[in-house]
N, C-alpha and C. Protein backbone atom coordinates (compact mmCIF):
# COMPACT_ATOMS: atom_id res chain seq x y z
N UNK A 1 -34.32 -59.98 -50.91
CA UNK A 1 -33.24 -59.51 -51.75
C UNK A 1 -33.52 -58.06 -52.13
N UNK A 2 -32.51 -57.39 -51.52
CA UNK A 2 -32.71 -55.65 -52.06
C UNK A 2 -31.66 -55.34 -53.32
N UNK A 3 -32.43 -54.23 -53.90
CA UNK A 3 -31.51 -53.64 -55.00
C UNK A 3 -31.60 -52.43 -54.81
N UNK A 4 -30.54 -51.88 -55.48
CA UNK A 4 -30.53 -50.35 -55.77
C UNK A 4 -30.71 -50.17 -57.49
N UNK A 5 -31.63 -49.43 -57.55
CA UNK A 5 -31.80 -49.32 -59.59
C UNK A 5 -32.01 -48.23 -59.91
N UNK A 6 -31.63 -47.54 -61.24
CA UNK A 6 -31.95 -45.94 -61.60
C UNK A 6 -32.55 -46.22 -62.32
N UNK A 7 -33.58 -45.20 -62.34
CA UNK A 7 -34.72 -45.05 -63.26
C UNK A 7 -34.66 -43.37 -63.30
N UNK A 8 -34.72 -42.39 -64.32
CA UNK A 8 -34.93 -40.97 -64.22
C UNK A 8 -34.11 -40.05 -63.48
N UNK A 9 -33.24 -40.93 -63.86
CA UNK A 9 -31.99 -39.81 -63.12
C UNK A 9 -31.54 -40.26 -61.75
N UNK A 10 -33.04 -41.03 -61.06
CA UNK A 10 -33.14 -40.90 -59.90
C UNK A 10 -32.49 -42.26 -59.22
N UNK A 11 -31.87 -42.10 -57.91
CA UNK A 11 -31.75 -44.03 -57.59
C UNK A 11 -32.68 -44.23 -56.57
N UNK A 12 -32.87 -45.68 -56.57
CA UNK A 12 -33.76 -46.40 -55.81
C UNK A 12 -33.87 -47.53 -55.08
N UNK A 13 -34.04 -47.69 -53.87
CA UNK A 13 -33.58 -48.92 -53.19
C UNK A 13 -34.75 -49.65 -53.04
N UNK A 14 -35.22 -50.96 -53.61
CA UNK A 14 -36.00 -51.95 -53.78
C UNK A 14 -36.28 -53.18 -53.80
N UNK A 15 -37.07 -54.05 -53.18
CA UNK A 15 -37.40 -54.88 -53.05
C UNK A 15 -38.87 -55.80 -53.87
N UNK A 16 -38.20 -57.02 -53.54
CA UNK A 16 -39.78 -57.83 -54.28
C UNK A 16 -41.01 -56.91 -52.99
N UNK A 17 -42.05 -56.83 -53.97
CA UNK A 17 -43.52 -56.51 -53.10
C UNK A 17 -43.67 -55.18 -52.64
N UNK A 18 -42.68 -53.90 -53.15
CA UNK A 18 -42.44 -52.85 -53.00
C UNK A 18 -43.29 -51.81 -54.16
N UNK A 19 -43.55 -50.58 -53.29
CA UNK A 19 -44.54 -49.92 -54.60
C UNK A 19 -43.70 -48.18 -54.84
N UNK A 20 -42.90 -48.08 -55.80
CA UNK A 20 -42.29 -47.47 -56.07
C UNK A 20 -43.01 -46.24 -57.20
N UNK A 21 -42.72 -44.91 -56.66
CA UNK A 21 -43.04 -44.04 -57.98
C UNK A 21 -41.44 -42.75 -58.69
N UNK A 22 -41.40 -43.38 -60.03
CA UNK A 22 -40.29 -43.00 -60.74
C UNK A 22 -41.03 -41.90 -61.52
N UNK A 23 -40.43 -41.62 -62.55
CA UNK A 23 -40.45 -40.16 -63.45
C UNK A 23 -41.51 -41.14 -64.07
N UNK A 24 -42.20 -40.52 -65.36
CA UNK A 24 -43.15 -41.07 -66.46
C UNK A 24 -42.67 -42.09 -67.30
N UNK A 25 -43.05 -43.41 -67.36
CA UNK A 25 -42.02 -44.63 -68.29
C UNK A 25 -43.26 -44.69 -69.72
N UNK A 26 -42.57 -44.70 -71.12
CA UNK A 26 -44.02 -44.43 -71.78
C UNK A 26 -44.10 -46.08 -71.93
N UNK A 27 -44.99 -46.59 -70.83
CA UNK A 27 -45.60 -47.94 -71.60
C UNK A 27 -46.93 -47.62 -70.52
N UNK A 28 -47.97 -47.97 -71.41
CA UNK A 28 -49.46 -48.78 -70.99
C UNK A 28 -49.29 -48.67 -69.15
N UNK A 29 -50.42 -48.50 -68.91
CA UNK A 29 -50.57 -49.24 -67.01
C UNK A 29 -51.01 -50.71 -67.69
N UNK A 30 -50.44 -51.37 -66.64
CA UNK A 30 -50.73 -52.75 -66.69
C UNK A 30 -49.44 -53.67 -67.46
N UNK A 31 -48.60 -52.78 -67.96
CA UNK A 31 -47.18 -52.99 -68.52
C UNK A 31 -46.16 -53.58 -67.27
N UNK A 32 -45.66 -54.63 -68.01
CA UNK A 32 -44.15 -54.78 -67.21
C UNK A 32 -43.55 -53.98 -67.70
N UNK A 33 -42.53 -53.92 -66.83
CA UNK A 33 -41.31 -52.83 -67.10
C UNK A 33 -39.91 -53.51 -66.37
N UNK A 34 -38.85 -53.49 -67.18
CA UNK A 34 -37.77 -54.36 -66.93
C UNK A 34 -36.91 -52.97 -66.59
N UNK A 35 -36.41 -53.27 -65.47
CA UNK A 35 -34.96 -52.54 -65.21
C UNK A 35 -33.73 -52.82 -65.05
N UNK A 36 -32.74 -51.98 -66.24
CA UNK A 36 -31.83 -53.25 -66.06
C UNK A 36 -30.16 -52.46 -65.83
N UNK A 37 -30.85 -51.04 -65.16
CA UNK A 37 -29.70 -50.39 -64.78
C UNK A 37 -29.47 -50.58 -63.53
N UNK A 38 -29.44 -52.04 -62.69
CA UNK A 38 -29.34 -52.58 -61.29
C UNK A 38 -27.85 -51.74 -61.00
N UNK A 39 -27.27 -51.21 -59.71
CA UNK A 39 -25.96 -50.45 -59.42
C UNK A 39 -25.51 -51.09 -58.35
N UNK A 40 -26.41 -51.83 -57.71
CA UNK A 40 -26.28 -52.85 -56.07
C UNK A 40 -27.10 -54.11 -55.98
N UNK A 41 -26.79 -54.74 -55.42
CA UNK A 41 -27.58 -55.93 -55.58
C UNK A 41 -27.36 -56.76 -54.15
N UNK A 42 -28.00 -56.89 -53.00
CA UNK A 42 -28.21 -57.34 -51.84
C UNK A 42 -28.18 -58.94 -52.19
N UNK A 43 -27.88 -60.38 -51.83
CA UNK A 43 -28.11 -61.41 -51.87
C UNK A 43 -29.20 -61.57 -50.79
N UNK A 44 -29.44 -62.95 -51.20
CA UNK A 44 -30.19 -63.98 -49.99
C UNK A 44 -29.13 -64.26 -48.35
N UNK A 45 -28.04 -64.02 -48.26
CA UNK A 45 -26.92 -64.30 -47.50
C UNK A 45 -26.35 -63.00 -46.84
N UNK A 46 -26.48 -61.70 -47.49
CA UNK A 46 -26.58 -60.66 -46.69
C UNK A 46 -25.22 -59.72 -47.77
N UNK A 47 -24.86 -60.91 -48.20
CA UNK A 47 -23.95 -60.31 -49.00
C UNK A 47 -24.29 -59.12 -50.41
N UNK A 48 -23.08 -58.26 -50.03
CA UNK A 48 -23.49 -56.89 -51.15
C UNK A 48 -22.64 -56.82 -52.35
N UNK A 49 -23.39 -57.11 -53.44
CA UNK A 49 -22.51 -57.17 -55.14
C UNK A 49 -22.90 -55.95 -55.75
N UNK A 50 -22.07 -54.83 -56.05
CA UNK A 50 -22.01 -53.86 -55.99
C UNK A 50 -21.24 -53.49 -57.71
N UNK A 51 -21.71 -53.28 -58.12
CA UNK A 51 -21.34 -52.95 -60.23
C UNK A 51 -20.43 -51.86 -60.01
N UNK A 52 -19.90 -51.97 -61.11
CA UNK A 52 -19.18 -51.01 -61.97
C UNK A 52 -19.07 -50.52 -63.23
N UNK A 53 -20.29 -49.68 -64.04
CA UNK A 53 -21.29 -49.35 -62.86
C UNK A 53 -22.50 -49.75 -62.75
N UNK A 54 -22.66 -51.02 -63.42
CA UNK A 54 -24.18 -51.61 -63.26
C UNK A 54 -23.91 -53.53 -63.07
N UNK A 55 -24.45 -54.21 -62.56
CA UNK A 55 -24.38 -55.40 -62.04
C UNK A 55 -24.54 -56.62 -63.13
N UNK A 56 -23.43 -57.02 -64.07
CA UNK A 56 -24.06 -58.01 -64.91
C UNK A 56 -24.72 -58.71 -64.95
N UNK A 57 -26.05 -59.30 -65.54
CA UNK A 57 -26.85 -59.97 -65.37
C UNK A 57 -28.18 -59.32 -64.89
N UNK A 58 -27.95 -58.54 -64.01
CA UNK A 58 -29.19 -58.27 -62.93
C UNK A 58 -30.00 -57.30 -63.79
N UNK A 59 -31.01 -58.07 -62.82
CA UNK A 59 -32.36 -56.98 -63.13
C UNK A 59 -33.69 -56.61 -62.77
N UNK A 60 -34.63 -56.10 -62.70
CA UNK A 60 -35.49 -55.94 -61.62
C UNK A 60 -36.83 -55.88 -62.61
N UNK A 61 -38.13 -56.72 -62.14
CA UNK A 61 -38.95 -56.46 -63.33
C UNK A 61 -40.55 -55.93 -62.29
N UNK A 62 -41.12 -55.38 -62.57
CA UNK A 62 -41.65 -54.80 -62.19
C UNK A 62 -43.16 -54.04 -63.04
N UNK A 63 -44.38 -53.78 -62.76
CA UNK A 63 -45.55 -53.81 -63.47
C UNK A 63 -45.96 -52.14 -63.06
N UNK A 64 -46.74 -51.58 -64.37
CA UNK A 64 -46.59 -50.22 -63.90
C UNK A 64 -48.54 -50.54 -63.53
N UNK A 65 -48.62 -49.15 -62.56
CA UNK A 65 -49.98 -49.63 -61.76
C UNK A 65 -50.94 -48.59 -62.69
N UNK A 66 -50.17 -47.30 -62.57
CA UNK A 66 -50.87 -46.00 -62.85
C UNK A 66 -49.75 -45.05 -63.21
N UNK A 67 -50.61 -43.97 -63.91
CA UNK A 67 -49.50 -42.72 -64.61
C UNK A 67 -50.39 -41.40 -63.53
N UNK A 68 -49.47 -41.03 -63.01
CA UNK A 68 -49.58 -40.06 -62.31
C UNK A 68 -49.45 -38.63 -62.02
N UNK A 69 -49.83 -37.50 -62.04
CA UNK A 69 -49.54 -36.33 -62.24
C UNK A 69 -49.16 -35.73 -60.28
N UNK A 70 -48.30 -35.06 -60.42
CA UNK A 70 -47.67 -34.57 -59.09
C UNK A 70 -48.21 -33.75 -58.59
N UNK A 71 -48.31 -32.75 -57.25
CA UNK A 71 -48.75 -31.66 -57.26
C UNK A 71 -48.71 -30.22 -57.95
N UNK A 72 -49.36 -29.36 -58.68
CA UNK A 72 -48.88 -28.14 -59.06
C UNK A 72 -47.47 -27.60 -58.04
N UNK A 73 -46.59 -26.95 -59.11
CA UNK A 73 -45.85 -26.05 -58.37
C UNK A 73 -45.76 -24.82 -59.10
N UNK A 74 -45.60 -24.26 -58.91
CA UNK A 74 -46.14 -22.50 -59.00
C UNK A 74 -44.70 -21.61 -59.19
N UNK A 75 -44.54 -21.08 -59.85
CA UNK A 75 -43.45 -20.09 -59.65
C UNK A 75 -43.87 -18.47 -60.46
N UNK A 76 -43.08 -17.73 -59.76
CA UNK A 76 -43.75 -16.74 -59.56
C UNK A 76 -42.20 -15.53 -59.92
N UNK A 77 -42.40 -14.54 -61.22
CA UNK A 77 -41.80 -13.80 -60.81
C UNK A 77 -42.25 -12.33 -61.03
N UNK A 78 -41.06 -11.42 -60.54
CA UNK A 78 -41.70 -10.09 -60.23
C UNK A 78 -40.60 -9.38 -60.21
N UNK A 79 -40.92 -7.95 -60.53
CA UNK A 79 -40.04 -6.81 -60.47
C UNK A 79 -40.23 -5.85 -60.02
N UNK A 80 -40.02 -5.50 -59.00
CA UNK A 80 -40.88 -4.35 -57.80
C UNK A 80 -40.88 -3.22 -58.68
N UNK A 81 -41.97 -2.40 -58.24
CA UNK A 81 -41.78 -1.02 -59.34
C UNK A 81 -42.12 -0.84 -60.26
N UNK A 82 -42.34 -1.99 -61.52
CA UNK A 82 -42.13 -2.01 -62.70
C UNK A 82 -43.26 -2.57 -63.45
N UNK A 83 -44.29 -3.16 -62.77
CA UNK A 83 -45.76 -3.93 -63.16
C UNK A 83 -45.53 -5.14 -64.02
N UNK A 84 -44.27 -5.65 -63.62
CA UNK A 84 -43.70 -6.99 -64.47
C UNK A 84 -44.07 -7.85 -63.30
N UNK A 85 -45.07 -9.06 -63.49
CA UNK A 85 -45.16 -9.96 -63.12
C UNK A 85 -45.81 -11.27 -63.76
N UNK A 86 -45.32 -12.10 -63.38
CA UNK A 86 -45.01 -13.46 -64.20
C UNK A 86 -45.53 -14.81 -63.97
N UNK A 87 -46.52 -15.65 -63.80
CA UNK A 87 -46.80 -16.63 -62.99
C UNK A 87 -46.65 -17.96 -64.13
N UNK A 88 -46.25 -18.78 -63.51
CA UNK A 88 -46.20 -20.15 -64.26
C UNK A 88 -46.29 -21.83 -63.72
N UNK A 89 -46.93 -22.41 -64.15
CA UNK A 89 -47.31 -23.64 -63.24
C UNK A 89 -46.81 -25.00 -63.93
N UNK A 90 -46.38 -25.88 -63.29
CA UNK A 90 -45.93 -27.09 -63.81
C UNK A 90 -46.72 -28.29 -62.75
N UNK A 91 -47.04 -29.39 -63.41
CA UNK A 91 -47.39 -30.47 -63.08
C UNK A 91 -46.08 -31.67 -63.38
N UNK A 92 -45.77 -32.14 -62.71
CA UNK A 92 -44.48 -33.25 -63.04
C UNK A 92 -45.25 -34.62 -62.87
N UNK A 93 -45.38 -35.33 -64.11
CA UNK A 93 -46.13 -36.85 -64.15
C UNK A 93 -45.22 -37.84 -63.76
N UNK A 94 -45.44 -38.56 -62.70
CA UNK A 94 -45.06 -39.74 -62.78
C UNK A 94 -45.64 -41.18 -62.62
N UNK A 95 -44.92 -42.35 -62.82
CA UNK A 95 -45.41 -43.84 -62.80
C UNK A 95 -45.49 -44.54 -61.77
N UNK A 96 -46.58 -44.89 -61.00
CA UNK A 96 -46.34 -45.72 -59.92
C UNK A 96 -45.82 -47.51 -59.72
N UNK A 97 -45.39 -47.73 -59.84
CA UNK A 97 -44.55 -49.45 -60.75
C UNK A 97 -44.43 -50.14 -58.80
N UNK A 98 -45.09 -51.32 -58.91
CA UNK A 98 -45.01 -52.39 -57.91
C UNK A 98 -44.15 -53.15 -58.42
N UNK A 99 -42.92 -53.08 -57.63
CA UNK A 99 -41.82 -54.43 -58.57
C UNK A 99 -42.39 -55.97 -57.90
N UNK A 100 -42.45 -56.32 -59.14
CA UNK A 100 -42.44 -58.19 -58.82
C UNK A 100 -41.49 -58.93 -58.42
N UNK A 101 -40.52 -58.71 -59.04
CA UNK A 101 -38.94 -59.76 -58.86
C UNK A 101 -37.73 -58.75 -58.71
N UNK A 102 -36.48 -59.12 -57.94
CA UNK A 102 -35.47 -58.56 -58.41
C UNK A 102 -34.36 -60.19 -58.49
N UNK A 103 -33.79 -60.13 -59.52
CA UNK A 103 -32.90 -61.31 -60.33
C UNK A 103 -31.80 -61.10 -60.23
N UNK A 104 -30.98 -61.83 -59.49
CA UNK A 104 -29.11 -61.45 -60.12
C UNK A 104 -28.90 -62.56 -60.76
């Protein structure tokens, strides 16, 4: 049974036994984490139940593994000529979550 679920803006197509990484969720590693903004929902039969805009009932539960930090990204600015230059770095954290179940 596949779903589609948002988490962080982002959507996501998922299954039981799947290891998914979303934006930062603030709970504990070792936390379940319930999702319950399901937008699609695949059956056992092949059939597709599809919300408007989220699937009553459904929901996807899922255990977070680890909190994760992304690669540096770097940005850089400058003004030719002028001895203006600027550097700045961001790390973007996110959660790595193994879903257990998805439920309609």
């Amino acid at each position: 049974m596949n779903a589609i679920i948002q988490s962080g803006g982002k959507q996501l197509k998922v299954k039981a036994g799947d290891i998914v990484e979303v934006e930062k969720l603030a709970v504990a590693d070792g936390a379940e984490v319930i999702f319950e903004e399901v937008l699609a929902i695949e059956g056992e039969d092949g059939k597709l139940n599809i919300g408007t805009p989220v699937v009553a009932g459904a929901k996807v539960v899922g255990k977070v593994l680890e909190v994760l930090k992304a690669k540096k990204v770097v940005a850089f600015k400058m003004k030719r000529r002028k001895g203006y230059r600027r550097t700045h770095g961001h790390r973007q954290r996110y959660s790595r979550v193994e879903i257990l179940s998805v439920n309609a």
